[in-house]
Structure formats: C-alpha cells, structure tokens
Protein backbone atom coordinates (compact mmCIF):
# COMPACT_ATOMS: atom_id res chain seq x y z
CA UNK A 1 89.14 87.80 84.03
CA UNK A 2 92.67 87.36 82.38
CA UNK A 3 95.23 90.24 83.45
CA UNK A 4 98.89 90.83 82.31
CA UNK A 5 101.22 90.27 81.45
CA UNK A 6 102.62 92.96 83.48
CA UNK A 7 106.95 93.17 83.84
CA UNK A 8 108.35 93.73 87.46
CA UNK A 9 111.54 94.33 89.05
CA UNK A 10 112.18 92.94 92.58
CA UNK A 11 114.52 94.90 95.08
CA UNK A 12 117.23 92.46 94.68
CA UNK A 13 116.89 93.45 90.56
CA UNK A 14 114.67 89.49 90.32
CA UNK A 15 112.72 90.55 87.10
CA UNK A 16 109.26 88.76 86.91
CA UNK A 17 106.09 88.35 84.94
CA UNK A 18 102.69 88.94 86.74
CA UNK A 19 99.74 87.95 84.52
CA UNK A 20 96.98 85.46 85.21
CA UNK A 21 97.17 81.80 84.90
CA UNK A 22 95.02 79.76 82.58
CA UNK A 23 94.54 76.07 82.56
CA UNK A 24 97.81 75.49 80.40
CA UNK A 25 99.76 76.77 83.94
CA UNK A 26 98.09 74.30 86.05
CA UNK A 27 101.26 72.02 86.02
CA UNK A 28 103.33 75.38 87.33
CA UNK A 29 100.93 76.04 89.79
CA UNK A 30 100.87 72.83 91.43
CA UNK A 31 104.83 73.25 91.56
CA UNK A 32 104.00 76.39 93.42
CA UNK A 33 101.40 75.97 95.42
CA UNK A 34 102.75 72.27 97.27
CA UNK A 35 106.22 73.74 98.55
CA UNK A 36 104.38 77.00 99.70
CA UNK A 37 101.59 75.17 101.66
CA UNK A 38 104.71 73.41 103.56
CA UNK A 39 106.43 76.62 104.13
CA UNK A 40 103.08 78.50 105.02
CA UNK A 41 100.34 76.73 105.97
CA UNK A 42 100.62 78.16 109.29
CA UNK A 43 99.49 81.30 107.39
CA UNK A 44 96.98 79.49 105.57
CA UNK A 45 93.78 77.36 105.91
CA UNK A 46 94.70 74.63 104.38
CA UNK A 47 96.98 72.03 105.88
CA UNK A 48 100.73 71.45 104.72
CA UNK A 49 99.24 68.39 102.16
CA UNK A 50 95.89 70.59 100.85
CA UNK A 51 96.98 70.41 97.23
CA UNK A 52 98.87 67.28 96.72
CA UNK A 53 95.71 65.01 95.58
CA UNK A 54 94.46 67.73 93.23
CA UNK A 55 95.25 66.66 89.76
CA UNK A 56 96.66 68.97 86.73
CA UNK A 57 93.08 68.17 85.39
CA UNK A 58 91.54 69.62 88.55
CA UNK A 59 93.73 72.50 88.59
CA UNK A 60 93.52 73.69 85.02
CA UNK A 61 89.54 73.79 85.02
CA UNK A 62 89.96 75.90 88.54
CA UNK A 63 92.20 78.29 86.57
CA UNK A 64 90.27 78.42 83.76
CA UNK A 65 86.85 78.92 85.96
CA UNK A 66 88.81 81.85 87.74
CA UNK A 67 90.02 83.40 83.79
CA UNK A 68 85.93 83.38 82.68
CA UNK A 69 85.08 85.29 85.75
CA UNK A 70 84.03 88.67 84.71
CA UNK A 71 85.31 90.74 87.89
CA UNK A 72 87.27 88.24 89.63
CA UNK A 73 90.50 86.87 88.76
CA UNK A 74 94.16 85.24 89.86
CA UNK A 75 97.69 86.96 89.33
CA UNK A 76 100.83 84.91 89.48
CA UNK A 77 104.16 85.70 89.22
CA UNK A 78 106.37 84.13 87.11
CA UNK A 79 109.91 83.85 86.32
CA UNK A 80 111.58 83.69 83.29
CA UNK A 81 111.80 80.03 83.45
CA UNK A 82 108.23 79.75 84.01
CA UNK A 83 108.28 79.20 87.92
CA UNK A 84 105.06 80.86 89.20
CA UNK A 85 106.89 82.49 93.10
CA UNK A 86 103.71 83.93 93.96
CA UNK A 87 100.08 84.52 93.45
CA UNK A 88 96.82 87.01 94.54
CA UNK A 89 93.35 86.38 93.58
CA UNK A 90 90.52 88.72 94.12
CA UNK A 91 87.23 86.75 94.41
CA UNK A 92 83.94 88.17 93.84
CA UNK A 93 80.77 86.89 94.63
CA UNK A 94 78.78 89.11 91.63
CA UNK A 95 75.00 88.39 92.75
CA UNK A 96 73.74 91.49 92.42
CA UNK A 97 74.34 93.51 95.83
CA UNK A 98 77.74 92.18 96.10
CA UNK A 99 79.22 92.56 93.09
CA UNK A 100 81.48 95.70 94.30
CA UNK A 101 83.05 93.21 96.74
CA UNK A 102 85.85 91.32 96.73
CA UNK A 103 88.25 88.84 98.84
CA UNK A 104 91.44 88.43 98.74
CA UNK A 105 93.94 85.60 98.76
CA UNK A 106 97.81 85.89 98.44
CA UNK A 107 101.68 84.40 99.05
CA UNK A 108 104.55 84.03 97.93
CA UNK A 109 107.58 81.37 98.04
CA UNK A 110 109.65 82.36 101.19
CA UNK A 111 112.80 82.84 99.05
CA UNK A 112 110.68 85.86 97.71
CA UNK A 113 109.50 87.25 100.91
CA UNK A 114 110.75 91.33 102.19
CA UNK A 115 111.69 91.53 97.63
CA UNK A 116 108.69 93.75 97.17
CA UNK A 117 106.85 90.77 95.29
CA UNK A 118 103.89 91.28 98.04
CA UNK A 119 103.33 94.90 97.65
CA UNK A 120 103.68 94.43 93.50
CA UNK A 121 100.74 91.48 93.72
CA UNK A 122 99.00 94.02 95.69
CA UNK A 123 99.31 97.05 94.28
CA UNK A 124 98.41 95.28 90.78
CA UNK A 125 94.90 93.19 92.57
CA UNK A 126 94.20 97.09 93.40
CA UNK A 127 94.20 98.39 90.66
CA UNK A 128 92.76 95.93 88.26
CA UNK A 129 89.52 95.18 91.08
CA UNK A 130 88.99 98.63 90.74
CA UNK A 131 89.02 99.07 87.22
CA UNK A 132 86.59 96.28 86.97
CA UNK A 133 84.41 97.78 89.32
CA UNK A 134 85.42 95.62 93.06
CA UNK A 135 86.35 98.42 95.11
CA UNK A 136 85.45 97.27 98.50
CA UNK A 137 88.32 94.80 99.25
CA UNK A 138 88.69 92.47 102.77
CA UNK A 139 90.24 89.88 103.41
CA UNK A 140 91.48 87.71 107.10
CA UNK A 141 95.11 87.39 108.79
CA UNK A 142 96.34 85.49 111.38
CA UNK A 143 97.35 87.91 113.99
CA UNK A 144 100.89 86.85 114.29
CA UNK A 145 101.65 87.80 110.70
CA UNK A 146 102.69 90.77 111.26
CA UNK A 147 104.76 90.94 108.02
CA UNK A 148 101.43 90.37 105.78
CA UNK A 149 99.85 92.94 108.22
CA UNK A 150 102.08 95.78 107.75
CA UNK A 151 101.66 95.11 103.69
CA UNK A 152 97.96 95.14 103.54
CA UNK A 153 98.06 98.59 106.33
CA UNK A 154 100.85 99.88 103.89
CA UNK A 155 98.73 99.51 101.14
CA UNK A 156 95.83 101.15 102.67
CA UNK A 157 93.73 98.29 104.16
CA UNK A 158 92.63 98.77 107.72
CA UNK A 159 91.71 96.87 110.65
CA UNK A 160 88.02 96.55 111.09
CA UNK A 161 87.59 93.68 113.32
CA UNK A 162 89.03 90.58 115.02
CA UNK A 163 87.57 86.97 114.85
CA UNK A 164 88.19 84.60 117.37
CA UNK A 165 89.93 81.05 117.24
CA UNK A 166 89.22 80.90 113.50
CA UNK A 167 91.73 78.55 112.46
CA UNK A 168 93.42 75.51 114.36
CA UNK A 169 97.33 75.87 114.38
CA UNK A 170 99.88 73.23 116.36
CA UNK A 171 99.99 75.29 119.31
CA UNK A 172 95.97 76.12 119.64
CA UNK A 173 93.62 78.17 117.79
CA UNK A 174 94.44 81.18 116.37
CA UNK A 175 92.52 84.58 116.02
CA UNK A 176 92.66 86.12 112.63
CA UNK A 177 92.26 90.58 111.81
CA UNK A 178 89.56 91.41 109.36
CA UNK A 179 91.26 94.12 106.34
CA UNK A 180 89.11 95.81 104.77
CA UNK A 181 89.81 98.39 101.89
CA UNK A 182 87.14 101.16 100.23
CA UNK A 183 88.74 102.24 97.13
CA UNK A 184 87.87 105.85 95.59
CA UNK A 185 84.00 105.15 94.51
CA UNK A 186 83.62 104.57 98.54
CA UNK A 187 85.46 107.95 99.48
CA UNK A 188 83.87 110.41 96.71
C-alpha cells in the first residue's frame, strides 16, 4: 500500500516528508538504512553489515513488493533533500485469519532521535493500519531500550509478554518485551 505524502514538523522546527517508498527510493534507502544498522544494530536483528551486499536492484523490488501489498506497507521520512532519516513498516500476513494483524518495524538516524520523528512514524503506522483494517498491532524490543519502550507505551501499546535470549548482542543474549496494541474494532 502507498501512503503520503504526509508534511511534519520536528520539535527542533526539522520539516519532513513521510510517505512510502517505491522502487525509485531504493538508492535513498540504502543511504539510510547502512549508517543506521551501524548506529543501531544493537537494537536490531540484523548485524552492523546486514544491508551492505543488497543491491539497488534488490532493494527497489523489496519496496515495490511492500507498495503492492494491500494492507501492509513502509513509511519513510524524508527531507527536503531527499534523505530518508527514518522509516516504520507495518507487515501483515493477510491469509485469511490474520489479516487484522500486523508487525511492526521502525528507526530512525540517531541525529533524529528525542525530535518527535518516532512518535510521528507511529502515530501515522496507527492510523493508516487501522484504516486499512490491521488493528491488532505487536511488535518485539530489546529490554534495554527503554527510549523505544516508553514510545510504543506512550502510544498505547502494552506489555504482554517477555521472550527470553532472543537475540545475540556483544555482551550475551538479550531478552526482548512483546507490544501489543488492539485498536478501536478490539475495544467496541
């Protein structure tokens, strides 16, 4: 599903684009996506290198796989320049009994982090899921986070479980929270 473009103001007055990328962004998304794996990968399951062997070719048919989805989709910010800074996807898994469920995926470049891009990504995957019908939203985060944590519990997502030594990190294995979110179908 293709979203946007929606206009945002940061805190620090940073105005920025948030629409989905197609294939003809793949270039700005690799520029993205390699820095913030070596700032974040911590965060992350993928290691520091996950996206340096994929291809502009590779990344424009992901994009464009992720545009045709008819509930799912990606949201990137961009700046006027072009730069995507930060990106959510909500993915859905729309076999029949699932297809109110989503997952989601986000981050941001650190220069962007405690700006209010987070909670605009958020608040936008939200609303748009919903509207398309995804309204029971979950996704995982390493318990250390506790920036990403108090965004998702600020914007309503709440602890439902923990999962042990889920993901290997330099110091061990870490555990990771399980969010989930019902939207207003689940509460009515």
């Amino acid at each position: 599903m293709r979203l946007g473009p929606f206009a945002i103001t940061l805190k620090d007055g940073t105005s920025l684009t948030l629409r989905s990328p197609s294939g003809a962004d793949a270039a700005a998304m690799l520029a993205y996506m390699r820095p913030f794996l070596r700032e974040s990968s911590r965060n992350m399951n993928h290691f520091e290198t996950g996206f340096d062997a994929l291809t502009e070719a590779d990344e424009a048919t992901i994009l464009d796989k992720y545009a045709s989805d008819p509930r799912g989709f990606m949201l990137s910010a961009f700046t006027r320049d072009g730069a995507v800074v930060g990106n959510i996807g909500v993915f859905v898994d729309a076999r029949g009994r699932l297809a109110h469920s989503g997952t989601i995926g986000m981050g941001a470049r650190a220069a962007y982090h405690g700006k209010g891009l987070g909670l605009a990504l958020m608040q936008a995957a939200i609303r748009e899921a919903e509207a398309a019908g995804v309204w029971n939203l979950r996704l995982t985060v390493r318990t250390f986070n506790t920036p990403a944590i108090g965004l998702y519990e600020k914007c309503g997502f709440e602890r439902v479980g923990t999962l042990r030594a889920v993901a290997q990190v330099d110091e061990g294995f870490a555990d990771e929270y399980l969010y989930q979110r019902l939207g207003k179908r689940a509460r009515a």
